[in-house]
Protein backbone atom coordinates (compact mmCIF):
# COMPACT_ATOMS: atom_id res chain seq x y z
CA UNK A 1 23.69 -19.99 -61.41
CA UNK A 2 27.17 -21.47 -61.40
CA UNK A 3 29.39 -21.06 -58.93
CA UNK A 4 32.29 -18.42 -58.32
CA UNK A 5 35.29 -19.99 -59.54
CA UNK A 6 38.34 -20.64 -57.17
CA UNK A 7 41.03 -17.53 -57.13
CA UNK A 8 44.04 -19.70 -57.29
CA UNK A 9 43.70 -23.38 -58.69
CA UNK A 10 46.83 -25.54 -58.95
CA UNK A 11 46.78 -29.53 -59.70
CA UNK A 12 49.77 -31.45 -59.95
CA UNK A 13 52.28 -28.47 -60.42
CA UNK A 14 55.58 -29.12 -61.03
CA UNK A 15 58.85 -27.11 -62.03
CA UNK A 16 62.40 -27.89 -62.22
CA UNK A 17 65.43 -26.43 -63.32
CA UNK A 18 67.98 -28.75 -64.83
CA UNK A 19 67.60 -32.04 -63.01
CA UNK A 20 66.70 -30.52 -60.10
CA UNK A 21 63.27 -30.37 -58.89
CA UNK A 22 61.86 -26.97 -57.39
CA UNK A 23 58.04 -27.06 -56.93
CA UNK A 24 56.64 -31.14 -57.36
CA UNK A 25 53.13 -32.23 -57.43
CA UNK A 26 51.65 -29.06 -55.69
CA UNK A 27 47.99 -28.91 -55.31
CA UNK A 28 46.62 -25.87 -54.45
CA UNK A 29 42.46 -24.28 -53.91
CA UNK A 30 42.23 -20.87 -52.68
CA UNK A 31 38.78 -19.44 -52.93
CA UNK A 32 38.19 -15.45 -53.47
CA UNK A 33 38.46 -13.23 -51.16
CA UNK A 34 40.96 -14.95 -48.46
CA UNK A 35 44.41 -14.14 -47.50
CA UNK A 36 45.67 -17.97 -48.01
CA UNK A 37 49.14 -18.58 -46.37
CA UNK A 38 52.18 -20.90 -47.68
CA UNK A 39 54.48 -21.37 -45.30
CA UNK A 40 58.07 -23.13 -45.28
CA UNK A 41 61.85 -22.28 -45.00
CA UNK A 42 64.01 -20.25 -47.80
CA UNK A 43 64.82 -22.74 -50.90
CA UNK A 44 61.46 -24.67 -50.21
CA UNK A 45 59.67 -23.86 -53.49
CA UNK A 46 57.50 -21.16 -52.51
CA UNK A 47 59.07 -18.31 -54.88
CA UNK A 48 58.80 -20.58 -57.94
CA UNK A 49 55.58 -21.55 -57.11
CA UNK A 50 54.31 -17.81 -57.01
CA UNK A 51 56.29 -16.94 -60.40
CA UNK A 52 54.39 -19.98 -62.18
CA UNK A 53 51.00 -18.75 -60.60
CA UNK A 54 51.88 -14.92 -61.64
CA UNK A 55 53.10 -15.93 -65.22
CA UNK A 56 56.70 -15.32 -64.91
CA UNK A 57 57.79 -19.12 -65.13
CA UNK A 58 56.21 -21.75 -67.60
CA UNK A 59 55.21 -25.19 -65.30
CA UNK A 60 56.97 -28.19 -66.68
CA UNK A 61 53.94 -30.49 -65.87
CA UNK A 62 50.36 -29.78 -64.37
CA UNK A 63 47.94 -26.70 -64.57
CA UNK A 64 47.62 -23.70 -62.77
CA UNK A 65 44.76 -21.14 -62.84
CA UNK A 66 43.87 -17.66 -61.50
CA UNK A 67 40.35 -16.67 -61.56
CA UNK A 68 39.47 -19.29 -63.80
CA UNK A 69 42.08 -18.57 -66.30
CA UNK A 70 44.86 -20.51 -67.38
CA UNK A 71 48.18 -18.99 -66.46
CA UNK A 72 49.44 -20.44 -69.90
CA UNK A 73 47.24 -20.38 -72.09
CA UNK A 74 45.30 -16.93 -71.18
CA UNK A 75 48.80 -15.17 -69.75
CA UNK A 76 47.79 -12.01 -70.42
CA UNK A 77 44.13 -12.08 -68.42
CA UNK A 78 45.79 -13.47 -65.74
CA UNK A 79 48.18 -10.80 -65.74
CA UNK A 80 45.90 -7.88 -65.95
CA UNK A 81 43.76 -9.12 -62.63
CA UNK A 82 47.39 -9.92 -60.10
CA UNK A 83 49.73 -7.57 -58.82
CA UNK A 84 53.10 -9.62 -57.20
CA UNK A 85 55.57 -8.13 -55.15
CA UNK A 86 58.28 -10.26 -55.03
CA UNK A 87 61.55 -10.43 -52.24
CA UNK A 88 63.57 -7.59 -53.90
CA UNK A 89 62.64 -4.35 -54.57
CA UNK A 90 61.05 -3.58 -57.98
CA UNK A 91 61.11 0.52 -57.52
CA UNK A 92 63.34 2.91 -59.51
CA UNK A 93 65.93 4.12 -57.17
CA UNK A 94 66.97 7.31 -59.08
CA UNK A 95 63.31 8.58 -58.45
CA UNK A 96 61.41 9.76 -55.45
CA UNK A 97 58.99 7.63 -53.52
CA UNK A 98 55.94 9.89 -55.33
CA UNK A 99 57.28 9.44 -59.27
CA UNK A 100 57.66 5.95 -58.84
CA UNK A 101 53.94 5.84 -57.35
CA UNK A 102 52.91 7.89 -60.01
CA UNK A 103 54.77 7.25 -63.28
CA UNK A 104 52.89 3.33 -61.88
CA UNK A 105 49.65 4.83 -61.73
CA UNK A 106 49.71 6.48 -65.15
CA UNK A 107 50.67 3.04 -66.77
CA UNK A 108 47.86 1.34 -65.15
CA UNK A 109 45.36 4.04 -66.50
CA UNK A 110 45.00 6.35 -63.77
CA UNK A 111 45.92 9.18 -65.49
CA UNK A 112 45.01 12.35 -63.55
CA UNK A 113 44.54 10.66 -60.31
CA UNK A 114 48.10 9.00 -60.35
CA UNK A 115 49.13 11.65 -58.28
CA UNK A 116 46.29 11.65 -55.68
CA UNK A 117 46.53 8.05 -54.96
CA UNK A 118 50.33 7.98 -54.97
CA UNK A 119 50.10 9.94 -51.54
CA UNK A 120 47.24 7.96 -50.59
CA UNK A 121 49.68 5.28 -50.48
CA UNK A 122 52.80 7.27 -48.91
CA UNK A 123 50.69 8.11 -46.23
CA UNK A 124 48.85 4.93 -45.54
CA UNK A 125 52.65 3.00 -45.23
CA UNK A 126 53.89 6.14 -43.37
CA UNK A 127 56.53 7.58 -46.01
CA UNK A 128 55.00 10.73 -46.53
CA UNK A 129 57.46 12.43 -45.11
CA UNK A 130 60.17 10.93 -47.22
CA UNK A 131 57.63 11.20 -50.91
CA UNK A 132 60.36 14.13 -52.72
CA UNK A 133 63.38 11.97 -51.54
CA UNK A 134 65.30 9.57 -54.32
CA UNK A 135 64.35 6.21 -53.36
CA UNK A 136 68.47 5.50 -53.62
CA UNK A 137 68.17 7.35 -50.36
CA UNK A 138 65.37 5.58 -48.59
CA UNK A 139 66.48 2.90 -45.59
CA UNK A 140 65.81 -0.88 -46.46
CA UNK A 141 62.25 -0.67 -44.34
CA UNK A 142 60.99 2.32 -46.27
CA UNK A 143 61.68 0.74 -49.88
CA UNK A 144 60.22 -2.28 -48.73
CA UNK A 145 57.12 -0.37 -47.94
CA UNK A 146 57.29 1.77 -51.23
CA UNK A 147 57.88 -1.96 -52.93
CA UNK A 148 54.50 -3.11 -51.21
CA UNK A 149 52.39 0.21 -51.88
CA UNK A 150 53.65 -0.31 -55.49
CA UNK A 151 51.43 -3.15 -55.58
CA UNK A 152 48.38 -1.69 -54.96
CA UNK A 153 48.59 1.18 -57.35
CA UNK A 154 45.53 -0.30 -58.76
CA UNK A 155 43.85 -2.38 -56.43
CA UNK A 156 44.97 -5.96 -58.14
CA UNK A 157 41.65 -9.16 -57.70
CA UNK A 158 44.31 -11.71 -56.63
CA UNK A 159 47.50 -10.35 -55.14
CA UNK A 160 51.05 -12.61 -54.69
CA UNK A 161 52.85 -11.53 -51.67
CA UNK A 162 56.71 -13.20 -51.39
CA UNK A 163 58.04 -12.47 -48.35
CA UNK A 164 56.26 -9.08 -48.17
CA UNK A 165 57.34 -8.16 -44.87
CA UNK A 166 61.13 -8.94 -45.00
CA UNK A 167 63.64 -6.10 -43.42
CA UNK A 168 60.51 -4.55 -41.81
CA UNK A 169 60.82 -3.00 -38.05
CA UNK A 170 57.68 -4.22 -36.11
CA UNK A 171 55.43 -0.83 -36.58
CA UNK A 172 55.82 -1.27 -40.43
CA UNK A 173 55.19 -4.77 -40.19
CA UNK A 174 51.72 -4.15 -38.57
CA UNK A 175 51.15 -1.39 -41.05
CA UNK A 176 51.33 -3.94 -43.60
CA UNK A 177 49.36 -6.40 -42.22
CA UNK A 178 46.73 -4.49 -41.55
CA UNK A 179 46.83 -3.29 -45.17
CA UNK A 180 46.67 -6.90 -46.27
CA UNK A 181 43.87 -7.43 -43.91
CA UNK A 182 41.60 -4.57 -45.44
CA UNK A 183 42.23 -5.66 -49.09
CA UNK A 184 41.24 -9.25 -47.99
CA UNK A 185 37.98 -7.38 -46.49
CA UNK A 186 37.23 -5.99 -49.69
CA UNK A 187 37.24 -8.94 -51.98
CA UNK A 188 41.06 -9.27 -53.07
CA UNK A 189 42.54 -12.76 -52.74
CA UNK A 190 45.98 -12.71 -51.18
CA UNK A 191 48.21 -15.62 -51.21
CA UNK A 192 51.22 -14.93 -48.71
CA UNK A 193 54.35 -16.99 -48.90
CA UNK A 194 56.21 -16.74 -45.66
CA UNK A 195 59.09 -18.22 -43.48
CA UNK A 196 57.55 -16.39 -40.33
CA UNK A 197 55.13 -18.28 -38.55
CA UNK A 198 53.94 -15.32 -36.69
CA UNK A 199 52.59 -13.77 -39.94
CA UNK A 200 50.73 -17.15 -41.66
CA UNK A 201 49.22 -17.12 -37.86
CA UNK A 202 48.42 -13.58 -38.16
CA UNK A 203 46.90 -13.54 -41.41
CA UNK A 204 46.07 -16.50 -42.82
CA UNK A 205 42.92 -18.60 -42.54
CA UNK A 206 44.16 -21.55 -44.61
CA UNK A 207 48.03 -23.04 -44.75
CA UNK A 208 50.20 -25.19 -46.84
CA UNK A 209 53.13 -26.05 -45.73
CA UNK A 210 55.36 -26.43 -48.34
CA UNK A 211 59.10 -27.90 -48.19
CA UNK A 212 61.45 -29.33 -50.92
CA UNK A 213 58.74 -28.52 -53.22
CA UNK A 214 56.41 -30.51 -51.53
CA UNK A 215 53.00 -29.24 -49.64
CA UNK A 216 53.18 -31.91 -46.40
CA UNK A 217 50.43 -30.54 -44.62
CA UNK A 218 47.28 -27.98 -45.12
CA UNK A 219 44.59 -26.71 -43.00
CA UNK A 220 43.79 -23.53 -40.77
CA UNK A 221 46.23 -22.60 -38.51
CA UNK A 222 43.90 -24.28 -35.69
CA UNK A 223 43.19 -27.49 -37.39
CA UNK A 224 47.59 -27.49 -37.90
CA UNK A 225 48.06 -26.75 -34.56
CA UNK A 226 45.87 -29.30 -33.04
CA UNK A 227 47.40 -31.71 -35.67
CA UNK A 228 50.69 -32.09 -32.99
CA UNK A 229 49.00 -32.30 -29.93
CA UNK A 230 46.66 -30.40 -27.36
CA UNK A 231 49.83 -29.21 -25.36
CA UNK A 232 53.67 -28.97 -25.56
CA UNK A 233 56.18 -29.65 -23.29
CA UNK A 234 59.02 -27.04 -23.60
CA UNK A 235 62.36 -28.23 -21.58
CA UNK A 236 65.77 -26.04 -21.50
CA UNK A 237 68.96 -27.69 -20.00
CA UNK A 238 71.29 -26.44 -17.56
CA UNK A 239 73.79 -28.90 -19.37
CA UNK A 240 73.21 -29.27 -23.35
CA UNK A 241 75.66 -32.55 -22.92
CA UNK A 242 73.00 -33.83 -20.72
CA UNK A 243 70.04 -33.95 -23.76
CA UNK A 244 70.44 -37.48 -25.11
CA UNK A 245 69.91 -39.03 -21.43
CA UNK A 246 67.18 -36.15 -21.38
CA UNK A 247 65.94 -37.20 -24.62
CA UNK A 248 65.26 -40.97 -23.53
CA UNK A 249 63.91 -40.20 -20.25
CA UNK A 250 60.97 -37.89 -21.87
CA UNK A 251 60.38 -40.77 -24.99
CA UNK A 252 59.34 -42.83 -21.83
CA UNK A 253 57.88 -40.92 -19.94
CA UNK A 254 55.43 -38.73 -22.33
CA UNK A 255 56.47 -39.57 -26.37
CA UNK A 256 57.97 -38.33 -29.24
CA UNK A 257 60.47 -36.15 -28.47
CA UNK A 258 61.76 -33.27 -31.09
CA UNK A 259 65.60 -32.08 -30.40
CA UNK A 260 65.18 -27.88 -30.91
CA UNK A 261 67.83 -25.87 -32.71
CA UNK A 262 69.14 -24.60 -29.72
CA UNK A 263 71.37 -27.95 -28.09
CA UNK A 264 69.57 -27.91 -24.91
CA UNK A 265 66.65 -27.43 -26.10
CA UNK A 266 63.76 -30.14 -26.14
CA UNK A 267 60.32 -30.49 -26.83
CA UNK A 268 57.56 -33.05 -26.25
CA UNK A 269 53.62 -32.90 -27.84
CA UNK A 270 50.81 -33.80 -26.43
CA UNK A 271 51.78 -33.42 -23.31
CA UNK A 272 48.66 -34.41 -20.51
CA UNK A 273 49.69 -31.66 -17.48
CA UNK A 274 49.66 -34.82 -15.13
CA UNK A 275 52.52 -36.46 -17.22
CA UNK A 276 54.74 -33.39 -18.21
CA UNK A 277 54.80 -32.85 -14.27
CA UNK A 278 55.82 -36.01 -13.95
CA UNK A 279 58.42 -35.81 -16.34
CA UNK A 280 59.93 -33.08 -15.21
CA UNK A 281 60.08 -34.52 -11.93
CA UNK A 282 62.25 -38.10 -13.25
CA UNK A 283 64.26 -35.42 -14.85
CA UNK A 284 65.32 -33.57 -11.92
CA UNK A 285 65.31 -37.18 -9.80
CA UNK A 286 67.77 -38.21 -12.80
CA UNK A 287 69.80 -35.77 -11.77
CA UNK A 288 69.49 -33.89 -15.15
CA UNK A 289 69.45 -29.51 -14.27
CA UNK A 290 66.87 -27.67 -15.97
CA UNK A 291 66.95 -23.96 -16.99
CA UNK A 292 63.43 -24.09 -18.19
CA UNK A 293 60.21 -25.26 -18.32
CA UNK A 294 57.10 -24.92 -19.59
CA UNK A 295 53.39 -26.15 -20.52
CA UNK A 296 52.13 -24.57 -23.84
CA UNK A 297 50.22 -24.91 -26.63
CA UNK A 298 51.53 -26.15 -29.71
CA UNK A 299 52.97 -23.13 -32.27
CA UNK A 300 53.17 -23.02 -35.99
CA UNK A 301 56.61 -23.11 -35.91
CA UNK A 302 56.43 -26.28 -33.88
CA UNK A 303 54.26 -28.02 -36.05
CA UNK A 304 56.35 -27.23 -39.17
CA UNK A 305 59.34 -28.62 -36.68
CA UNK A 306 57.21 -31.77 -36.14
CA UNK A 307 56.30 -32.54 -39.67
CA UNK A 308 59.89 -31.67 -41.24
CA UNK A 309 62.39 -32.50 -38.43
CA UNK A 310 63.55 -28.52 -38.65
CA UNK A 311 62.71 -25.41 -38.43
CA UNK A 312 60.91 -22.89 -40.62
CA UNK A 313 63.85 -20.61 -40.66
CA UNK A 314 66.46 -23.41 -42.13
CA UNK A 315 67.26 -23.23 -45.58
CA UNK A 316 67.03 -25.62 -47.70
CA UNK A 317 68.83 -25.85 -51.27
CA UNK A 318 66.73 -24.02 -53.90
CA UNK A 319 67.85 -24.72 -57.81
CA UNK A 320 66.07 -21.54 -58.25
CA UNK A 321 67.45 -19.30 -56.41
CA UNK A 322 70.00 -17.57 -59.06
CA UNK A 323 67.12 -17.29 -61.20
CA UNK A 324 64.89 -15.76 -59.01
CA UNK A 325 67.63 -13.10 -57.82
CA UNK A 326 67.77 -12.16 -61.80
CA UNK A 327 65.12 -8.81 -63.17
CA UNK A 328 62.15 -10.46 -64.80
């Protein structure tokens, strides 16, 4: 009996456009059935990563397979077994929410029960109400959610999710993660790219972190986590002009310390409770005014700050970027 092949297989993937690398040396093994998470700022590589893995872009170097086929060489199986829904809309805005979900099912073979599932799927991302309306007319959120149900016309074996969850208020947000969560249950392989750390947490059970085309770190979200330290020690000035002094007391007193995005902002890891309290007390003996404290544990967001030296929701310079804004 051999075993199941891996959903998503990348070795060595790279892609660049001009002289400009987008996506170099990725590795990547998702096995079936798993919502697989790769996380990292705007411009990082993700969306070229997915469009090599879904067939749209040609790798320069390495290999890349989807259910055991080739994404090169056997395009066309690999096409037939994904469904992608990429950061802009891909749904006809001079129909209504129900044609579009239709016209898609009778192109994928349903036939007579286009109709049926296409309000399945208005009513299971909560646009039923809105079905006979011209998409042109729909708010960002509820083409977003027509853009996702348009995915799952046909209920795809491995599905590419780019930001899938981008303009979404918070109840639509959960509506799609639980959506993503019951596909998962049901055998589909979903890999999420993401700049929201909430959502890899969420969903995910295995991360790459992935930035200037790099992956710099993989692992669950625990096994990440614990990467950075047991604890963290949050600090908040009263007086951002007072963080450098701040800075070199903590470096003494408890380690590495990580400046935040906001200026008086600070954070420590691995913080022991003994010797945070201790460092907050130097600081206030130092005569340094704090706004805030606090003893936590570490955050994805604060891991991807660790590793990187920024945050998740920086950009970073993507080569890319005009081609991925362009219609396939």
């Amino acid at each position: 009996m051999t075993d199941r092949p891996l959903a998503i297989e990348a070795t060595a993937l790279a892609k660049s456009f001009g002289s400009t690398p987008a996506v170099q040396h990725v590795d990547l093994a998702v096995p079936p059935g798993t919502i697989y998470g790769v996380l990292g700022p705007n411009g990082a590589g993700k969306t070229t990563t997915i469009r090599v893995l879904a067939t749209l872009l040609r790798p320069d170097s390495g290999s890349a397979r989807v259910l055991g086929h080739d994404v090169v060489a056997e395009a066309d199986q690999v096409r037939s077994l994904i469904s992608l829904t990429g950061q802009l809309a891909s749904v006809d805005e001079e129909l209504t929410g129900h044609e579009n979900l239709t016209l898609l099912g009778r192109l994928l073979g349903l036939r007579r029960s286009s109709g049926a599932r296409a309000d399945e799927l208005l009513d299971a991302f909560g646009i039923a109400d809105a079905a006979g309306k011209l998409v042109k007319h729909y708010s960002g959120g509820m083409r977003r959610r027509l853009d996702v149900a348009a995915s799952l016309v046909v209920t795809p074996q491995v599905m590419f999710l780019d930001e899938p969850t981008t303009g979404l208020d918070p109840r639509s947000r959960n509506q799609v993660w639980d959506i993503v969560r019951a596909l998962a249950a049901e055998g589909t392989t979903v890999l999420l790219c993401t700049q929201y750390l909430e959502e890899a947490d969420q969903l995910a059970r295995g991360i790459a972190v992935i930035d200037r085309g790099r992956v710099i770190a993989e692992g669950t979200p625990a096994q990440l986590k614990s990467s950075v330290g047991r604890s963290v020690l949050h600090v908040r000035l009263l007086d951002a002009g007072q963080r450098p002094a701040a800075a070199e007391l903590l470096e003494r007193a408890v380690g590495q310390v990580v400046l935040e995005a906001d200026p008086a902002g600070l954070l420590v890891h691995g913080s022991e409770a003994d010797r945070a309290a201790v460092a907050v007390a130097e600081l206030a003996a130092a005569g340094i005014g704090l706004a805030h404290f606090s003893l936590d544990q570490p955050s994805l967001d604060e891991v991807f700050l660790t590793i990187t030296g920024r945050s998740a929701g920086d950009e970073a310079d993507d080569p890319s970027r005009a081609l991925q804004e362009q219609p396939s």
